[in-house]
Protein backbone atom coordinates (compact mmCIF):
# COMPACT_ATOMS: atom_id res chain seq x y z
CA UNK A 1 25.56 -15.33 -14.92
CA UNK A 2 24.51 -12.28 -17.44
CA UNK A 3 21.01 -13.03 -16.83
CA UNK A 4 21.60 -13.63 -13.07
CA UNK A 5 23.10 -9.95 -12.69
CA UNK A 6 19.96 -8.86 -14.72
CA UNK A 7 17.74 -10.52 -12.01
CA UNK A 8 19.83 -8.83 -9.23
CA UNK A 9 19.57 -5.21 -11.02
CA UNK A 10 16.06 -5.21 -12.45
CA UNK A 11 13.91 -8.13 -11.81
CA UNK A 12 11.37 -6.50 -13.49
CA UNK A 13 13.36 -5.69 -16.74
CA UNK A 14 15.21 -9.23 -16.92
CA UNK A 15 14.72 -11.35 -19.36
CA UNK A 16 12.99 -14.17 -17.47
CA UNK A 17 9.43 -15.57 -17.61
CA UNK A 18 6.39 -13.61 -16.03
CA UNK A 19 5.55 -16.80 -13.82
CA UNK A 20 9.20 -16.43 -12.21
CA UNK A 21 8.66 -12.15 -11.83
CA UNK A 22 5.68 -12.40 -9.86
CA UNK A 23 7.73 -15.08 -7.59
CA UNK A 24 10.94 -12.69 -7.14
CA UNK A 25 8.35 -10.26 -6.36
CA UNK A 26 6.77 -11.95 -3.83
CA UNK A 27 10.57 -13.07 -2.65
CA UNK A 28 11.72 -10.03 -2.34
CA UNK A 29 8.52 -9.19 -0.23
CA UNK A 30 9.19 -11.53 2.13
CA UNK A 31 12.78 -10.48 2.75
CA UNK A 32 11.05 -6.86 3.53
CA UNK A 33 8.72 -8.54 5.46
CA UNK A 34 6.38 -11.61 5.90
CA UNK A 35 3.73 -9.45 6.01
CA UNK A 36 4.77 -7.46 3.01
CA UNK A 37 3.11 -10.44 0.52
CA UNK A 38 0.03 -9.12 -0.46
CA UNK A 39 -2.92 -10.45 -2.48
CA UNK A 40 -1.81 -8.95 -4.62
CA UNK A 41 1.37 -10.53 -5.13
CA UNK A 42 -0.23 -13.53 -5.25
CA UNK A 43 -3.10 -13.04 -7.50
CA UNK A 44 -0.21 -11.75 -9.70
CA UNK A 45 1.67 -14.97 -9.67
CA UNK A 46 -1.53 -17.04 -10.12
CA UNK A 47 -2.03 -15.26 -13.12
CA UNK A 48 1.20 -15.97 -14.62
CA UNK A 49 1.07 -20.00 -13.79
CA UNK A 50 2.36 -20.07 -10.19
CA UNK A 51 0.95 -22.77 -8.24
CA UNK A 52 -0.04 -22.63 -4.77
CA UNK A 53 3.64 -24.70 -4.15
CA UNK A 54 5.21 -22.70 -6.24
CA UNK A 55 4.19 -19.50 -4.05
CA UNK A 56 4.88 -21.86 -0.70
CA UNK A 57 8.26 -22.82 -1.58
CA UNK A 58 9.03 -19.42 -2.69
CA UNK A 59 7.65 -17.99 0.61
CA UNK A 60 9.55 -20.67 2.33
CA UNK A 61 12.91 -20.28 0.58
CA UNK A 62 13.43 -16.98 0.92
CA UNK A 63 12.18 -16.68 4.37
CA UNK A 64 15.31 -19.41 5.03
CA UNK A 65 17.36 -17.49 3.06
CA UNK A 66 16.68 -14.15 5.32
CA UNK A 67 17.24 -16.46 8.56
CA UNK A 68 20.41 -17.75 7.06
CA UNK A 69 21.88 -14.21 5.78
CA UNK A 70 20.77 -12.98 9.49
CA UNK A 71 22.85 -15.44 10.94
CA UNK A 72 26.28 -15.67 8.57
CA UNK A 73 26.06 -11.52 9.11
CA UNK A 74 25.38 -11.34 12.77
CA UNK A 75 28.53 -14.06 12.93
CA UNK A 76 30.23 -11.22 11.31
CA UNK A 77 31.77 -14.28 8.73
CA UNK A 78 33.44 -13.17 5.31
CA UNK A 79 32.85 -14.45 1.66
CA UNK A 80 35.35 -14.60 -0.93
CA UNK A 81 35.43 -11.51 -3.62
CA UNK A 82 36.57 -13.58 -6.40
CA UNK A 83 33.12 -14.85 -8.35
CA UNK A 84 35.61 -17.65 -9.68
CA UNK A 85 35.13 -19.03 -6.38
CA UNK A 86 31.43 -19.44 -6.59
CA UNK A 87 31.50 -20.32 -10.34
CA UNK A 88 33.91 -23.63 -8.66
CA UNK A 89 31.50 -24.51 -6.22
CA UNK A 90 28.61 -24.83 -8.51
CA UNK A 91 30.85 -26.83 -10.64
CA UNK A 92 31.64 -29.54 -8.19
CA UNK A 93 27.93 -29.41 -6.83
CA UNK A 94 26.95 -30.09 -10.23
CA UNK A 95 29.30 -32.93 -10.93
CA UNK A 96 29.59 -34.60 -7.13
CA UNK A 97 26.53 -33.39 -5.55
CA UNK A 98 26.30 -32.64 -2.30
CA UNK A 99 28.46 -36.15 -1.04
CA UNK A 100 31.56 -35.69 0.72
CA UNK A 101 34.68 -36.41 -1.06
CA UNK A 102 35.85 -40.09 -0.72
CA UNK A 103 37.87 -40.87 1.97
CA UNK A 104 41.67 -40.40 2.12
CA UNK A 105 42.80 -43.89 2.22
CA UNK A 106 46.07 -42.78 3.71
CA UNK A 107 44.22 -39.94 6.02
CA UNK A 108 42.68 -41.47 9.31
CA UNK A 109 39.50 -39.36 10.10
């Protein structure tokens, strides 16, 4: 999580590769704008390894992402303060996947 709040305060300064800097940049383009990802960014990204999937799926991700937090904010829903909660959640995703819990053999439904 350290290096996760580094990303979140200074992409640029966080101890991650250059490859995954030039995609944050171009991610956090896209969440200004679709038309905010210049050639730039993506000559920049090139350079640093990026394939042309790489810069898709990053295009396409956070473009989802910007539709999703739209929608969960314009439903006006609420998310838990308690990182704990999230820290949980990636826990079970990581040991269940994303399956449903077995059925309740007592539980109809």
């Amino acid at each position: 999580m350290a290096v996760v709040e580094q990303v979140c305060n200074d992409p640029a300064a966080a101890p991650v590769s250059a490859k995954l800097k030039a995609l944050l940049a171009i991610a956090a383009a896209v969440a200004r704008s679709g038309r905010a990802v210049t050639t730039g960014h993506v000559a920049r990204a090139r350079t640093a390894g990026a394939t042309d999937l790489e810069i898709h799926d990053t295009v396409l991700i956070a473009a989802a992402f910007c539709m999703f937090n739209r929608y969960v904010d314009g439903l006006a829903t609420t998310e838990p303060d308690d990182p704990g909660v999230y820290a949980a959640g990636a826990q079970r995703l990581i040991s269940q996947g994303y399956l449903p819990p077995p059925a309740d053999p007592g539980h109809d439904g």
